[in-house]
Protein backbone atom coordinates (compact mmCIF):
# COMPACT_ATOMS: atom_id res chain seq x y z
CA UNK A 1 -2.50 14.81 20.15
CA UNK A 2 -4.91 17.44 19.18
CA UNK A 3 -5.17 18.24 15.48
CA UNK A 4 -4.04 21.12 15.57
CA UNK A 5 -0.32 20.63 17.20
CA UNK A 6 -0.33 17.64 14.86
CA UNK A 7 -0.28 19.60 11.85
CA UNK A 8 1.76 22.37 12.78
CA UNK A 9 4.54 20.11 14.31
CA UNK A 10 3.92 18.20 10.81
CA UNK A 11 4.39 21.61 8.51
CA UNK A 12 8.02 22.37 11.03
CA UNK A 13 9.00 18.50 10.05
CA UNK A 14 8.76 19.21 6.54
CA UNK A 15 10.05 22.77 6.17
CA UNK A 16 13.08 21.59 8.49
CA UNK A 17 14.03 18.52 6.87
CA UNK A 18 13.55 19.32 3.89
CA UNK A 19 15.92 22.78 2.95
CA UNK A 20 13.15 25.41 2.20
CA UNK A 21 13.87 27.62 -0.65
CA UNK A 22 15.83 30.66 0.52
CA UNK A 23 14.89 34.37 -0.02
CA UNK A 24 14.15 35.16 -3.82
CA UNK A 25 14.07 31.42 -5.32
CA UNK A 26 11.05 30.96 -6.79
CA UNK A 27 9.08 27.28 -6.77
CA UNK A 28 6.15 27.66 -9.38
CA UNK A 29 7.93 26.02 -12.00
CA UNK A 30 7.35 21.96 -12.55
CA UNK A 31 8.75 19.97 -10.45
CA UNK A 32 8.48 15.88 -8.23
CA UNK A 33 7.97 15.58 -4.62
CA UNK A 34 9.44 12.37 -3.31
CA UNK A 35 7.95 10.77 -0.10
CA UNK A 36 8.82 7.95 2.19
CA UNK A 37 6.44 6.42 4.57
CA UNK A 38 5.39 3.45 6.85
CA UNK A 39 2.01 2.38 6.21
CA UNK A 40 -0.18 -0.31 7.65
CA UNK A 41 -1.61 -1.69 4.59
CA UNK A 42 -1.15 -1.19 1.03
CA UNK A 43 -3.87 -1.62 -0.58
CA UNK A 44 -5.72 0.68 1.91
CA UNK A 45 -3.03 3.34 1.30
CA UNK A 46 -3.23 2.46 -2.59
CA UNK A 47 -7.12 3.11 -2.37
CA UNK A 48 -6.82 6.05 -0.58
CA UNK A 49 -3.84 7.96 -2.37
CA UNK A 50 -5.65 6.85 -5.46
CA UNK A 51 -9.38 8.31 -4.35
CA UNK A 52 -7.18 11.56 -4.26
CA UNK A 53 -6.49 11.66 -7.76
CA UNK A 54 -9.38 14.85 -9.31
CA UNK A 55 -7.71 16.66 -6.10
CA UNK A 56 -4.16 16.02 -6.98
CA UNK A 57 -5.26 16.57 -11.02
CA UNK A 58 -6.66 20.00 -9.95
CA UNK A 59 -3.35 21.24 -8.34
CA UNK A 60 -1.21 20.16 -11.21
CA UNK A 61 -0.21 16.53 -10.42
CA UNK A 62 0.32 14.48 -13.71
CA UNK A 63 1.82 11.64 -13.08
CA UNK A 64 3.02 8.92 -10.05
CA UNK A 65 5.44 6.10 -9.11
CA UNK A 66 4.65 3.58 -6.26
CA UNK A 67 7.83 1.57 -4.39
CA UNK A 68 8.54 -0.67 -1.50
CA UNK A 69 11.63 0.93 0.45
CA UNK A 70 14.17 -1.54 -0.26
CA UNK A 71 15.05 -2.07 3.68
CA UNK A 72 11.79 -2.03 4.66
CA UNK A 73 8.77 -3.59 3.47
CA UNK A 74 5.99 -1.58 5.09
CA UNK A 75 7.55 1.77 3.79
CA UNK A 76 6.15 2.94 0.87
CA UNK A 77 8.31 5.15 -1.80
CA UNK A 78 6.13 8.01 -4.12
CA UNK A 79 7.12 10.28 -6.57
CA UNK A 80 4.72 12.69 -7.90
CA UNK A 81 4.99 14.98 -10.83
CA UNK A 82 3.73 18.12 -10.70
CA UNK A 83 3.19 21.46 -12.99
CA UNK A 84 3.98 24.11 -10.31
CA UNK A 85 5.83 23.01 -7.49
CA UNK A 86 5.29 25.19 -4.97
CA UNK A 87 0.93 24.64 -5.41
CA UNK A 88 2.58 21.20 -4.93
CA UNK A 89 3.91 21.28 -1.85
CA UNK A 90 0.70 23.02 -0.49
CA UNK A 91 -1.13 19.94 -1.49
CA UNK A 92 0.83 17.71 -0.22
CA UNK A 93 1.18 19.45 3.16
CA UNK A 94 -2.45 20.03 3.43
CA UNK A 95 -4.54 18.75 6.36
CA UNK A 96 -7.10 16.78 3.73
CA UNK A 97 -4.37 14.82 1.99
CA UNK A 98 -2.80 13.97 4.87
CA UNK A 99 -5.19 13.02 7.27
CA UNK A 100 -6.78 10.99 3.91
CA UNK A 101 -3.27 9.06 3.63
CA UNK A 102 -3.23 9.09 7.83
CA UNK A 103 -6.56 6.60 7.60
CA UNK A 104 -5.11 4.28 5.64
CA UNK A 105 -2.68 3.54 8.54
CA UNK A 106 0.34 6.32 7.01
CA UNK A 107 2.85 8.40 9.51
CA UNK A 108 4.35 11.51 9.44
CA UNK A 109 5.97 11.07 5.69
CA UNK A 110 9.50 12.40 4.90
CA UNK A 111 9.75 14.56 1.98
CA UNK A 112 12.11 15.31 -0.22
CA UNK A 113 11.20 17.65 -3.57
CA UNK A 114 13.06 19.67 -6.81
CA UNK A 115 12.41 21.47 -9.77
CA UNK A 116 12.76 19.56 -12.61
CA UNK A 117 15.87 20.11 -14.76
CA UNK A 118 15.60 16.54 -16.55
CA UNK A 119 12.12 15.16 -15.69
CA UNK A 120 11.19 11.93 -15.33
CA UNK A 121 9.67 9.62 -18.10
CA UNK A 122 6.30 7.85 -16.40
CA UNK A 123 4.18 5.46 -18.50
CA UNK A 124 0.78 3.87 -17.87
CA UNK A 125 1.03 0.45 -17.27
CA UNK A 126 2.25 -1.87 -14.96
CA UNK A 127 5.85 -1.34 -13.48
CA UNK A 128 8.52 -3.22 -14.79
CA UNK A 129 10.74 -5.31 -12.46
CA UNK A 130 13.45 -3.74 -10.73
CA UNK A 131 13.82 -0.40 -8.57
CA UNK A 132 14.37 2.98 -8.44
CA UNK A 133 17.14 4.79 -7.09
CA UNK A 134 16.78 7.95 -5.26
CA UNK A 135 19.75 10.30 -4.80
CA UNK A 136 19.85 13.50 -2.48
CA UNK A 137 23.06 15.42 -3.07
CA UNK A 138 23.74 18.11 -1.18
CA UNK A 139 26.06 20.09 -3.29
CA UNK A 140 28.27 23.27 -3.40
CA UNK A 141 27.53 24.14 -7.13
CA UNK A 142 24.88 22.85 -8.44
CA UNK A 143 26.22 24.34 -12.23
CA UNK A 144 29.76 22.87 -11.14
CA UNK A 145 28.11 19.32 -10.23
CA UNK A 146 25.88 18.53 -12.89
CA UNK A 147 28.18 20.03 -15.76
CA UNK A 148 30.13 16.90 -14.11
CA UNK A 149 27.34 14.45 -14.00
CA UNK A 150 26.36 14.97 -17.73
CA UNK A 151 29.86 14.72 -18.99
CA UNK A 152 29.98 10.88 -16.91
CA UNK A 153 29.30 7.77 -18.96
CA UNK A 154 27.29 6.06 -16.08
CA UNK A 155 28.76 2.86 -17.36
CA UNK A 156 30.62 2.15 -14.21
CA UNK A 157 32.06 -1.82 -14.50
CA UNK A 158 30.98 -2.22 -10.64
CA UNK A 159 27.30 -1.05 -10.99
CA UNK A 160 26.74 -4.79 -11.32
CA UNK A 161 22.92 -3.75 -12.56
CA UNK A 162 21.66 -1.86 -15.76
CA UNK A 163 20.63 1.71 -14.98
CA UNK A 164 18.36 3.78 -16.87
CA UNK A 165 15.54 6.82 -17.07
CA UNK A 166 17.58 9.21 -15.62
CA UNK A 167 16.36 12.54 -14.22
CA UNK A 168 18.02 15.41 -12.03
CA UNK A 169 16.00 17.71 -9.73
CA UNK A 170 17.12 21.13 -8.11
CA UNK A 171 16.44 23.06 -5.12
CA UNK A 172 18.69 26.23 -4.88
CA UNK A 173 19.85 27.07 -1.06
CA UNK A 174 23.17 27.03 0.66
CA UNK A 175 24.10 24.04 0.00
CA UNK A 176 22.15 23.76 -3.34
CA UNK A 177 20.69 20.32 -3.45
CA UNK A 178 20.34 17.84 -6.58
CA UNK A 179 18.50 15.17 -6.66
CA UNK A 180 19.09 12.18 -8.88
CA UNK A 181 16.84 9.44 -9.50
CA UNK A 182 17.30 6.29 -11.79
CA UNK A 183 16.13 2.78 -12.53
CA UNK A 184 17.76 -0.16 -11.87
CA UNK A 185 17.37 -3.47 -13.28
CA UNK A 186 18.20 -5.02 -9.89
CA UNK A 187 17.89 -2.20 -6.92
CA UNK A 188 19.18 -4.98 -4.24
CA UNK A 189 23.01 -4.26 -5.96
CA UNK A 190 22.46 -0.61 -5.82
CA UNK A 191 23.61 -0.34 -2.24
CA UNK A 192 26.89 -1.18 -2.49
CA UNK A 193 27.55 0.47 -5.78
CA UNK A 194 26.62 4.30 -4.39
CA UNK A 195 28.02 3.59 -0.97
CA UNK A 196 31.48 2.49 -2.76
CA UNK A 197 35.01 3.73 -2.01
CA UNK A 198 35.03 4.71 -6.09
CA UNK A 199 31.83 6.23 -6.55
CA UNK A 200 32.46 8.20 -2.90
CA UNK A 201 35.56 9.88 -4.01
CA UNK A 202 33.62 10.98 -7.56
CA UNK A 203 30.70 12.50 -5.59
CA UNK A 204 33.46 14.17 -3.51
CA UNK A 205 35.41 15.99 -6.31
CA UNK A 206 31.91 17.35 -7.83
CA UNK A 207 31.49 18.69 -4.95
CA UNK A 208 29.36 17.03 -3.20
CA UNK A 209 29.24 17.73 0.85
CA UNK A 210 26.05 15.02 1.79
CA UNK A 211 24.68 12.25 0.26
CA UNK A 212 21.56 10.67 1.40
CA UNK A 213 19.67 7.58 -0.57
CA UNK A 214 16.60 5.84 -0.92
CA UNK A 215 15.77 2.59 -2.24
CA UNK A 216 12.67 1.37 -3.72
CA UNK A 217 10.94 -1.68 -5.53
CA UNK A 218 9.04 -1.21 -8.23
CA UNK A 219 5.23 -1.49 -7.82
CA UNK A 220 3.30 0.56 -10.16
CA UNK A 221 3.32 3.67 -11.84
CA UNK A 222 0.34 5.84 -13.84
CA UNK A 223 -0.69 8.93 -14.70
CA UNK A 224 -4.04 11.43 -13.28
């Protein structure tokens, strides 16, 4: 495929899947992208997201989580944090970054992104055992929903894990979206605990319409 068609059929894949900001929302406020991908090797992709680092400092990236998809052990989890997310998004959409990732054996990446209402709390050393959990609500009041998130203990008795660094992530639209992401002490119980008949009928009554999840193993974590 030529370059060209690549990239624009890249830049539709992202706006479309991912719920671009309606007419007067604004995205230069911080924010995390969130990206999935297969990739051939890791330590290739490791060496060539990391030889990105004065580029991604430059537009405002501060900080980064790395994670083996759960299911799948040649799909990579990232989370990046970032000052102004709409720069951002630029980046990360950008020929150069891509076709840098694209060497090191990565697809087309899916790509989920918020502003940051709670951020989340990165360190720089080695990542702890366990997972993250990655939640993408689509709900139809994002006020209404997380008023009823906060006021929730978290401590359900059939999480069967221990949960922790919570952070929530907006993107306004119709539906709004809110992203949740977590730790988990064990991320192989996570699975059942979101998809359960219980924690289904909560979503449901905070009104939330779809629910899509990602699962990832800790790897390693650092700042730029």
């Amino acid at each position: 495929m030529k370059p060209f068609f690549r990239w624009a059929g890249l830049l539709a894949l992202l706006c479309g899947t991912t719920g671009c900001l309606g007419p007067g929302g604004s995205l230069d406020k911080p924010g995390t992208l969130f990206l999935r991908d297969r990739i051939g090797d890791f330590k290739a992709f490791r060496a060539a997201f990391l030889g990105q680092a004065p580029a991604l400092k430059a537009d405002g990236f501060s900080a980064y989580s790395l994670h083996r998809d759960l299911d799948d052990p040649r799909r990579l989890i990232l989370t990046l944090k970032c000052s102004d997310l709409g720069k951002a998004l630029s980046f990360a959409r950008s020929p150069g970054f891509l076709e840098a990732l694209g060497k090191a054996g990565a697809g087309i990446p899916s790509l989920w992104y918020g502003l940051d209402v709670t951020g989340r709390a990165y360190a720089a050393a080695p990542k702890a055992a366990g997972g993250i959990v990655i939640a993408r609500n689509e709900v139809r009041s994002f006020k209404f929903w997380e008023t009823c998130f906060r006021n929730e203990s978290h401590n359900h008795p059939g999480r069967k894990y221990k949960n922790s660094n919570y952070s929530i992530h907006e993107l306004p639209g119709n539906p709004e979206v809110a992203i949740v992401v977590h730790e988990a002490s064990d991320v192989s119980k996570a699975p059942a605990f979101m998809d359960s008949p219980a924690l289904r009928g909560e979503m449901e009554a905070t009104g939330v319409v779809g629910l899509d999840v990602w699962y990832g193993v800790n790897l390693e974590e650092g700042f730029f």
